[in-house]
C-alpha atoms as a PDB file:
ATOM      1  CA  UNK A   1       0.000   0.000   0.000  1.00  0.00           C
ATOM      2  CA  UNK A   2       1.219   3.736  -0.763  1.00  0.00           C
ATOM      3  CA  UNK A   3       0.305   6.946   0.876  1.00  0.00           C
ATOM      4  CA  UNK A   4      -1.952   7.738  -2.193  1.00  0.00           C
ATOM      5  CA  UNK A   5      -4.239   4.894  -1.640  1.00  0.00           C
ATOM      6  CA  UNK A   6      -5.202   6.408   1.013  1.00  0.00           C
ATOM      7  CA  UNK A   7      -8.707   8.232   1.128  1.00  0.00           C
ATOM      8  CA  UNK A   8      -7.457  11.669   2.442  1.00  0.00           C
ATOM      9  CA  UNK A   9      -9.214  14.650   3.253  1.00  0.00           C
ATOM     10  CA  UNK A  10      -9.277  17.972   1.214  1.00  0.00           C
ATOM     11  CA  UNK A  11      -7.076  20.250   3.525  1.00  0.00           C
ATOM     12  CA  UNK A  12      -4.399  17.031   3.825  1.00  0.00           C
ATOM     13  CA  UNK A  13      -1.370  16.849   1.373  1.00  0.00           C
ATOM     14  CA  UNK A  14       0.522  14.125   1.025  1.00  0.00           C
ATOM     15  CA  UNK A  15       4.499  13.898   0.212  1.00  0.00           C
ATOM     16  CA  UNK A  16       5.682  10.358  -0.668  1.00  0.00           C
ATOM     17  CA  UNK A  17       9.467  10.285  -0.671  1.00  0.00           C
ATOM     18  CA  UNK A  18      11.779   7.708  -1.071  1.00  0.00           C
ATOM     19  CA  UNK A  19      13.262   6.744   2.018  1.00  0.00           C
ATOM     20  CA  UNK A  20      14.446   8.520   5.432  1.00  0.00           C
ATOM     21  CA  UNK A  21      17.103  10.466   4.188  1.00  0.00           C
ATOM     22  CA  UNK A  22      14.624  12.529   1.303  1.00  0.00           C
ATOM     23  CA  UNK A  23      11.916  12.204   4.061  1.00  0.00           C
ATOM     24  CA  UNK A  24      14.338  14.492   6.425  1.00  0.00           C
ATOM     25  CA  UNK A  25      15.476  16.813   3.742  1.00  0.00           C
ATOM     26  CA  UNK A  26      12.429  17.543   1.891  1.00  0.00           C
ATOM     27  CA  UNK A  27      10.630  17.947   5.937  1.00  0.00           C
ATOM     28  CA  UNK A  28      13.158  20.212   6.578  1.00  0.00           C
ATOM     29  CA  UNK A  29      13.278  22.385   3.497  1.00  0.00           C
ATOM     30  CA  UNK A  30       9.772  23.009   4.176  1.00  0.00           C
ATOM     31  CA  UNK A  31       9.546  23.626   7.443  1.00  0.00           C
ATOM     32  CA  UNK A  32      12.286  26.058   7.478  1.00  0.00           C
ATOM     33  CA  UNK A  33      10.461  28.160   4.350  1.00  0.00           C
ATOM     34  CA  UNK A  34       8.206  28.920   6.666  1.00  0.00           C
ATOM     35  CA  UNK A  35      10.516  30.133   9.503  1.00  0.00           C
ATOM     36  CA  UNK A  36      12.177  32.232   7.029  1.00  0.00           C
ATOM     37  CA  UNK A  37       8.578  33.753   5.474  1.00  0.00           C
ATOM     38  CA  UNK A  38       7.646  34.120   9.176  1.00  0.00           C
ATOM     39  CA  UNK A  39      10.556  35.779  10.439  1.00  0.00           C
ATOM     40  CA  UNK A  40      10.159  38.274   7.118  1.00  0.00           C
ATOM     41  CA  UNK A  41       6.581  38.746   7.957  1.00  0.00           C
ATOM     42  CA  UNK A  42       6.795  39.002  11.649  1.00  0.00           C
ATOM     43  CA  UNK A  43      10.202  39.401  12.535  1.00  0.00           C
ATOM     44  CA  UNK A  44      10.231  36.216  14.882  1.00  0.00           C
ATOM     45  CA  UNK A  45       9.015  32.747  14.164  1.00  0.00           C
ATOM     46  CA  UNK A  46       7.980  29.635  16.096  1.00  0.00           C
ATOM     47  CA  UNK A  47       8.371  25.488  15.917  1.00  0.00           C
ATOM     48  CA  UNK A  48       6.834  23.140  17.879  1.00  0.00           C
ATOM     49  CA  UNK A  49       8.797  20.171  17.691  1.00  0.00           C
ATOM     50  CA  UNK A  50       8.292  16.274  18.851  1.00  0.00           C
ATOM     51  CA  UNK A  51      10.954  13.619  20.212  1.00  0.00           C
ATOM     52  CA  UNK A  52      11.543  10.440  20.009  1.00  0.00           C
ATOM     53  CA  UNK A  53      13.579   8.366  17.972  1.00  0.00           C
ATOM     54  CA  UNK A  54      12.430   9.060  14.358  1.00  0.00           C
ATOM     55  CA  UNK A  55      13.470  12.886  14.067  1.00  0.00           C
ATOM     56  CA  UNK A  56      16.977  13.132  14.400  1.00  0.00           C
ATOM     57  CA  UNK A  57      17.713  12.800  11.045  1.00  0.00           C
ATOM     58  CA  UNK A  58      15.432  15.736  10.444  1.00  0.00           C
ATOM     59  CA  UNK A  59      16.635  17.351  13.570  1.00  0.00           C
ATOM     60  CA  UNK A  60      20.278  17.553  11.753  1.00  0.00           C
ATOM     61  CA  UNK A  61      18.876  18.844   8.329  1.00  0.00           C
ATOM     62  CA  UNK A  62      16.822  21.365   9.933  1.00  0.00           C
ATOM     63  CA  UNK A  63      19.553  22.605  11.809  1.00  0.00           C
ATOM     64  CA  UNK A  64      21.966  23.133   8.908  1.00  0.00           C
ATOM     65  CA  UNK A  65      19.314  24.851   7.134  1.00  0.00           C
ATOM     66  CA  UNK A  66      19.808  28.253   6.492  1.00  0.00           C
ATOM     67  CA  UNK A  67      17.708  30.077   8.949  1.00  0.00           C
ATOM     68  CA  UNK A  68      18.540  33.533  11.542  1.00  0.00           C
ATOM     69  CA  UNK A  69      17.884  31.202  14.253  1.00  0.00           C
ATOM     70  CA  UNK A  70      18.484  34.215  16.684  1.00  0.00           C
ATOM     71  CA  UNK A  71      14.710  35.132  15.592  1.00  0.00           C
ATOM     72  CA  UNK A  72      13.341  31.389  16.252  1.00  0.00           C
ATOM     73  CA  UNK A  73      11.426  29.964  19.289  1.00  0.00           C
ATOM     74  CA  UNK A  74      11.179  26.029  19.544  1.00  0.00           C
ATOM     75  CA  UNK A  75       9.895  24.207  22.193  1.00  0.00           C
ATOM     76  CA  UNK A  76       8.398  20.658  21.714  1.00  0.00           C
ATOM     77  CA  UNK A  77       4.929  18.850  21.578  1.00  0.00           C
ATOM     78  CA  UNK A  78       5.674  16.924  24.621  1.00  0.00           C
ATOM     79  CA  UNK A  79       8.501  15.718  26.777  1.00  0.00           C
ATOM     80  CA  UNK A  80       9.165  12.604  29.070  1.00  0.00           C
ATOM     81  CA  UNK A  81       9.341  13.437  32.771  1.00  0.00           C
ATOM     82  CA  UNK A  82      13.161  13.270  33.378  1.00  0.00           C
ATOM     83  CA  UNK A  83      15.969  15.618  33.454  1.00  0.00           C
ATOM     84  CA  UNK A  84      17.094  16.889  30.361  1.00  0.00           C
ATOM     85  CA  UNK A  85      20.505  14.434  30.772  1.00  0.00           C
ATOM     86  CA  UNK A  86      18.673  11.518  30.502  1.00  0.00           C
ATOM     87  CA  UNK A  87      18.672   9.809  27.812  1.00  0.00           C
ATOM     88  CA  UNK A  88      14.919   9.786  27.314  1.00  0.00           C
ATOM     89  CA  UNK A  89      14.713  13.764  27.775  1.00  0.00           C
ATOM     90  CA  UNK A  90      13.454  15.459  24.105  1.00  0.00           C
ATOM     91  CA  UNK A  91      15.294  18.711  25.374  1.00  0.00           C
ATOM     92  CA  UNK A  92      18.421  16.393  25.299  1.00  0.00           C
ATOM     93  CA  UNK A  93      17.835  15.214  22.059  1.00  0.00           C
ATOM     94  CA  UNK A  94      17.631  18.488  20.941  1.00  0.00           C
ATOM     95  CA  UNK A  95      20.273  19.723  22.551  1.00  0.00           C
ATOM     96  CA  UNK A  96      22.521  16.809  20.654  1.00  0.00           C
ATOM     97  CA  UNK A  97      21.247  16.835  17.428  1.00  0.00           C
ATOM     98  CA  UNK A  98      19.361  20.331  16.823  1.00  0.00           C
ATOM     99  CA  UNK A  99      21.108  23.120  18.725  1.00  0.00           C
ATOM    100  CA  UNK A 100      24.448  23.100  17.017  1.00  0.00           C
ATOM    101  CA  UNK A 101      26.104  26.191  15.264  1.00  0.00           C
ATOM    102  CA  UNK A 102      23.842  28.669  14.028  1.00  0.00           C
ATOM    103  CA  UNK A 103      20.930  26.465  15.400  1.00  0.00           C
ATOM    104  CA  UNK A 104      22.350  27.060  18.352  1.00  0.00           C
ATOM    105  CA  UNK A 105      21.119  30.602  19.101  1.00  0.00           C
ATOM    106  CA  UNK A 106      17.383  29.566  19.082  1.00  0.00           C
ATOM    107  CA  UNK A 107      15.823  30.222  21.876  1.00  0.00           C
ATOM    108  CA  UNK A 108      13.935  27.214  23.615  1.00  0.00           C
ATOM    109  CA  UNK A 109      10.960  26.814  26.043  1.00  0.00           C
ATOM    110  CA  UNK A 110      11.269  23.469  27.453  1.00  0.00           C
ATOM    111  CA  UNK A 111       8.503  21.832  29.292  1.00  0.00           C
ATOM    112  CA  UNK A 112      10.055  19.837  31.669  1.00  0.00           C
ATOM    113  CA  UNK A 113      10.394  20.892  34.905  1.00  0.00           C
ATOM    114  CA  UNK A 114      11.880  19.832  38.383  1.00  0.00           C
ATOM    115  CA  UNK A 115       8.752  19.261  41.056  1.00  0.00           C
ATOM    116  CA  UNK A 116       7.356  17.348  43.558  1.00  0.00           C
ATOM    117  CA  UNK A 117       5.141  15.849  41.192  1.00  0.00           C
ATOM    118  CA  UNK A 118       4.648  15.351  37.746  1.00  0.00           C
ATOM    119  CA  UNK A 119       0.916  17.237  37.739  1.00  0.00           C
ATOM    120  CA  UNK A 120       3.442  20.344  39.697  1.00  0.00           C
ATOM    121  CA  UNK A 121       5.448  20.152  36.828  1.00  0.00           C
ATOM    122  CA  UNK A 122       2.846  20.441  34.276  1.00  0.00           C
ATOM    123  CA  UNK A 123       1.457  23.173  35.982  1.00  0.00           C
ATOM    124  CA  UNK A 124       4.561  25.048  35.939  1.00  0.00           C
ATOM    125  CA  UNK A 125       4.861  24.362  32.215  1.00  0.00           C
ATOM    126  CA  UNK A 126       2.001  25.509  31.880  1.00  0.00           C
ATOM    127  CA  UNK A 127       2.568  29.097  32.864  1.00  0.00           C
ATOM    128  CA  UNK A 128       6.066  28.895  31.077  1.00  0.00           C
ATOM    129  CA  UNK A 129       4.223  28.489  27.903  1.00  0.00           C
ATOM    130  CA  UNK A 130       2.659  31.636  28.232  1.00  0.00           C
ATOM    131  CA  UNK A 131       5.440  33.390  26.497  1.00  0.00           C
ATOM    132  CA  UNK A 132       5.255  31.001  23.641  1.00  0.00           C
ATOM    133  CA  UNK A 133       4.899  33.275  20.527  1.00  0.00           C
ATOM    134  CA  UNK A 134       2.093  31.986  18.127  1.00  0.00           C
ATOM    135  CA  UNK A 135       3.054  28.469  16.490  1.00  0.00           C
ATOM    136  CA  UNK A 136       4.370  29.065  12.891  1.00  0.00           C
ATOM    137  CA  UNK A 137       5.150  25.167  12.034  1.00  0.00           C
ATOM    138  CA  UNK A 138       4.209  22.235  14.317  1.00  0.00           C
ATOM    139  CA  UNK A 139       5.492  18.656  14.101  1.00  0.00           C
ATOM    140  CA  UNK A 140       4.069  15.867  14.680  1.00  0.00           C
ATOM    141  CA  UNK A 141       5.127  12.332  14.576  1.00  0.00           C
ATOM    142  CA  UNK A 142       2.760   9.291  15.354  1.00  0.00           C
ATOM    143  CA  UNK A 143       3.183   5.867  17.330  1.00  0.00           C
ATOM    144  CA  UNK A 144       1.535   2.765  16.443  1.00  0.00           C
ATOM    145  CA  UNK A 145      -0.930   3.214  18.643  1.00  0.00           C
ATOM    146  CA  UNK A 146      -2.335   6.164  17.030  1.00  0.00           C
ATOM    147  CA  UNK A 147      -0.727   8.466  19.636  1.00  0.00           C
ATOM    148  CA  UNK A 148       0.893  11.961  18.797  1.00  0.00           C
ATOM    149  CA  UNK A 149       2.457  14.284  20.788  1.00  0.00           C
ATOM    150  CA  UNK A 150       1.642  12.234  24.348  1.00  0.00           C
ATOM    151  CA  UNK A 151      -1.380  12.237  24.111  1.00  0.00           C
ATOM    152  CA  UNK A 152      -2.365   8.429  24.950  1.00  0.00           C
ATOM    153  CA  UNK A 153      -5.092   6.303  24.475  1.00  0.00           C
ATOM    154  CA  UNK A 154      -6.823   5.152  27.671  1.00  0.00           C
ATOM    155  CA  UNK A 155      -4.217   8.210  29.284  1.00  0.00           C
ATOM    156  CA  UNK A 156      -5.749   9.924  32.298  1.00  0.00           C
ATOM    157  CA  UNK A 157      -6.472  13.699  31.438  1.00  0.00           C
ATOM    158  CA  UNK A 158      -6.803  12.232  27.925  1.00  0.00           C
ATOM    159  CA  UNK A 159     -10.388  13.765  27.579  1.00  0.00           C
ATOM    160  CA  UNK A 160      -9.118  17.456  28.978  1.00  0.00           C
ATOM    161  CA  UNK A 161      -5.930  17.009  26.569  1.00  0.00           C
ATOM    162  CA  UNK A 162      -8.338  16.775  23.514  1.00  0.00           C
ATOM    163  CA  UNK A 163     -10.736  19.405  24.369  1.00  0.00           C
ATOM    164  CA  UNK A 164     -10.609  21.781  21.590  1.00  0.00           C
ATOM    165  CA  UNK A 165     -11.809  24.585  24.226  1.00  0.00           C
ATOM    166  CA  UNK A 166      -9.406  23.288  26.459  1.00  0.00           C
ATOM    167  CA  UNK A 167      -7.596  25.975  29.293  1.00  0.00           C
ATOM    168  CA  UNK A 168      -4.525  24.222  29.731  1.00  0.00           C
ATOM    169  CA  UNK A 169      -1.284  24.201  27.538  1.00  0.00           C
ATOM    170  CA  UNK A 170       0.177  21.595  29.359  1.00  0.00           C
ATOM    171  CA  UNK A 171      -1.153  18.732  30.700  1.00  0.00           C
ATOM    172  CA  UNK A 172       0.309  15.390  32.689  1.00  0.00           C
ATOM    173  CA  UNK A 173      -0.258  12.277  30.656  1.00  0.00           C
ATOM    174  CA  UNK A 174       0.721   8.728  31.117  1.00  0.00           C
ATOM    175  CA  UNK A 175       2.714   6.557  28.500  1.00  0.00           C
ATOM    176  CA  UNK A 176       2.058   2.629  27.935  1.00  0.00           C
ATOM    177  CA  UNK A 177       6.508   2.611  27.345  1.00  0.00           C
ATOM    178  CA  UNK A 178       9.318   4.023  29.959  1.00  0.00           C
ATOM    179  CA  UNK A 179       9.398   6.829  31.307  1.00  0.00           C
ATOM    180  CA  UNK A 180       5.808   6.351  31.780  1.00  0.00           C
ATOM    181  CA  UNK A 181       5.295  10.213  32.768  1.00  0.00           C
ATOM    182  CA  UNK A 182       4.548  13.005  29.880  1.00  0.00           C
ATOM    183  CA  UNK A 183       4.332  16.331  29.972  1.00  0.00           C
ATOM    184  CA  UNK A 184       2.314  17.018  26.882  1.00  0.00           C
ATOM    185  CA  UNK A 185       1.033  20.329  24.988  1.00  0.00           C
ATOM    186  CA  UNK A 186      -2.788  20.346  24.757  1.00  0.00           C
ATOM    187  CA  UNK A 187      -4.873  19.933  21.466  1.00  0.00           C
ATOM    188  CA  UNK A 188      -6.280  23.060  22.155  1.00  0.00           C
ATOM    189  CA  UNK A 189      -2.149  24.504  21.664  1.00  0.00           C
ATOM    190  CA  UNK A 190      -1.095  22.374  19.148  1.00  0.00           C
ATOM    191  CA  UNK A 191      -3.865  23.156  17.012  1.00  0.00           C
ATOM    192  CA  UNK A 192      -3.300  26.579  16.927  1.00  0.00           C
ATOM    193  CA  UNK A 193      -0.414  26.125  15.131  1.00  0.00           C
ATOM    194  CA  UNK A 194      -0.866  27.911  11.347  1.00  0.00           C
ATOM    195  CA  UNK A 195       1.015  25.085   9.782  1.00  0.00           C
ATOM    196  CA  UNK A 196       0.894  21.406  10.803  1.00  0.00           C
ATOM    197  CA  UNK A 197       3.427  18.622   9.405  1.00  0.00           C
ATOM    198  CA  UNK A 198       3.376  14.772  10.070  1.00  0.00           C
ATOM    199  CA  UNK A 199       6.030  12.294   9.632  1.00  0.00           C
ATOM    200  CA  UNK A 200       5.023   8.631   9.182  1.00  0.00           C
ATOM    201  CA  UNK A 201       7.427   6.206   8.093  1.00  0.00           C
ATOM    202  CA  UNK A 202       6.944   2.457   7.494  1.00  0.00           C
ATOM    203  CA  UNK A 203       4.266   0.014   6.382  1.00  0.00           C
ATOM    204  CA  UNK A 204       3.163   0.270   9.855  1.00  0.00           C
ATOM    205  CA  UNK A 205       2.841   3.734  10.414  1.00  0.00           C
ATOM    206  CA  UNK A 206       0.114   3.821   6.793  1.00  0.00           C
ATOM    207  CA  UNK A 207      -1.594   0.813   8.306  1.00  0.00           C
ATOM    208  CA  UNK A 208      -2.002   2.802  11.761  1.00  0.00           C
ATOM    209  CA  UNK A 209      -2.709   6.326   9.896  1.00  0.00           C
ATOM    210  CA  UNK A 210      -5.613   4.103   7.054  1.00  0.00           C
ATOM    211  CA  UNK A 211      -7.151   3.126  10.285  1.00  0.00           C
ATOM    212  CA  UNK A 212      -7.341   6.559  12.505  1.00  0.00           C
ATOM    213  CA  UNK A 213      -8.802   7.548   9.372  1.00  0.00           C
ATOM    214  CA  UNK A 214     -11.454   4.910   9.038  1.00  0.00           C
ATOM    215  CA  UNK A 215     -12.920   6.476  12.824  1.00  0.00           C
ATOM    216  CA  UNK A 216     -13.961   9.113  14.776  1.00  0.00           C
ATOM    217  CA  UNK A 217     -13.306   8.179  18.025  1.00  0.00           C
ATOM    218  CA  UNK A 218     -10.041  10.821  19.265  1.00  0.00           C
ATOM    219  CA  UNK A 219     -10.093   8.718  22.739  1.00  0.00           C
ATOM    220  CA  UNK A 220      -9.182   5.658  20.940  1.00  0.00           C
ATOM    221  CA  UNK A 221      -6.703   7.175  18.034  1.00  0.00           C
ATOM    222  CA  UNK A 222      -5.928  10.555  19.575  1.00  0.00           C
ATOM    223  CA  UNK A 223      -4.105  11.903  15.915  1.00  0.00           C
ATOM    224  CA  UNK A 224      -7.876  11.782  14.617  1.00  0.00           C
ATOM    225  CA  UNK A 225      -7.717  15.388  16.131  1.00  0.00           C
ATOM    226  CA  UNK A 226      -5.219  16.625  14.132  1.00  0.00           C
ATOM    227  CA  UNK A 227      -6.694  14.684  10.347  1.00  0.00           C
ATOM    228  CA  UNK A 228      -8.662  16.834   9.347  1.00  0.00           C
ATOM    229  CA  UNK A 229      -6.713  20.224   9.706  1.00  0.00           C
ATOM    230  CA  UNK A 230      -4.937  21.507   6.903  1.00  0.00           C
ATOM    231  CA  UNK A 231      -2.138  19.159   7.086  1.00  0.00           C
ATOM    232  CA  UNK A 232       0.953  17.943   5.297  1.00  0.00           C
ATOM    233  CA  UNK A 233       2.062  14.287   5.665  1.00  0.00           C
ATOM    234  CA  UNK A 234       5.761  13.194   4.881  1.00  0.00           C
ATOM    235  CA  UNK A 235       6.068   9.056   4.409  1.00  0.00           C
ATOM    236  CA  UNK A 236       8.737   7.250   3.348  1.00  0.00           C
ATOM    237  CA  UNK A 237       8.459   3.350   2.915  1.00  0.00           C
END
């Protein structure tokens, strides 16, 4: 099966590319257009970014991209509940594979923070993202689950996370996988963003994405909420 077998909606676009190392480039490219064409337009830009293991060759394109990264904001979609040196941390994986050189003078709103508890630390992420400027370009990945950012099936605070009219920028979530603690940006946040991009790589991944779009049920495939925005999709096979 390819990406354009699938039955997508009118605001999604689709990129097929050949493998990991176009996926990256051609992800990147993009993505930093619009920094630059928000940065001209507003003087400042802002991108949401996600962890795990699947960006970091698009962490390292992006950062050798030619951008005044002085002018950009990132923070990320979600972060594990552990200090930024641990080898789980998103900031750290940032911090290894995206803040280098130029890249390097971005300024960055984290979301974890050292508490008590993990709902104190949401709540103090919470007000931190405050300051966050308006979200230029937001990326997303997906797990098999149907998952994005961490927002979990079957997650307690799953319901508040996807509330369109949702309060909160930050909620505590709980992962199936170690470090079971998340700190995640809300659907309400993340779909403010004004552009939205999605990497899915893998038979896998299109079998997972063909069936969140086969429902309706967010709870049970939370990336339903983000389907039916304008959004572009990058897959490689």
């Amino acid at each position: 099966m390819a990406i354009s077998e699938l039955q997508l909606p009118a605001s999604v676009e689709a990129h097929a590319l050949a493998d990991a190392n176009a996926l990256a480039s051609t992800q990147a490219a993009d993505v930093a257009q619009r920094l630059r064409d928000a940065i001209a337009r507003n003087g400042q830009a802002c991108v949401v970014l996600s962890g795990g293991r699947s960006p970091v060759l698009f962490l390292q394109r992006l950062a050798s991209e030619p951008l005044d990264w002085s002018k950009v904001t990132v923070s990320l979609a979600d972060e594990r509940w552990v200090p930024v040196e641990h080898p789980d941390s998103n900031a750290g994986l940032l911090a290894r594979h995206l803040f280098k050189g130029p890249a390097a003078k971005a300024r960055f709103i984290g979301l974890y923070r050292q508490a008590e508890n993990v709902d104190n630390a949401a709540a103090e992420a919470d007000q931190a993202l405050a300051d966050l400027p308006s979200i230029d370009v937001l990326v997303l990945g997906m797990g098999d689950d149907g998952h994005t950012a961490s927002l979990f099936p079957n997650s307690p605070n799953l319901a508040e996370a996807l509330d369109p009219a949702g309060k909160r920028r930050c909620l505590p979530l709980l992962a199936p996988s170690v470090p079971h603690q998340r700190l995640s940006m809300t659907r309400a946040l993340l779909a403010s963003a004004a552009f939205t991009a999605l990497s899915v790589q893998g038979p896998g991944k299109l079998a997972t994405l063909r069936a969140a779009l086969a429902g309706n049920d967010l709870s049970e495939m939370p990336i339903r909420a983000f389907l039916h925005d304008p959004l572009d999709i990058y897959w490689c096979p």
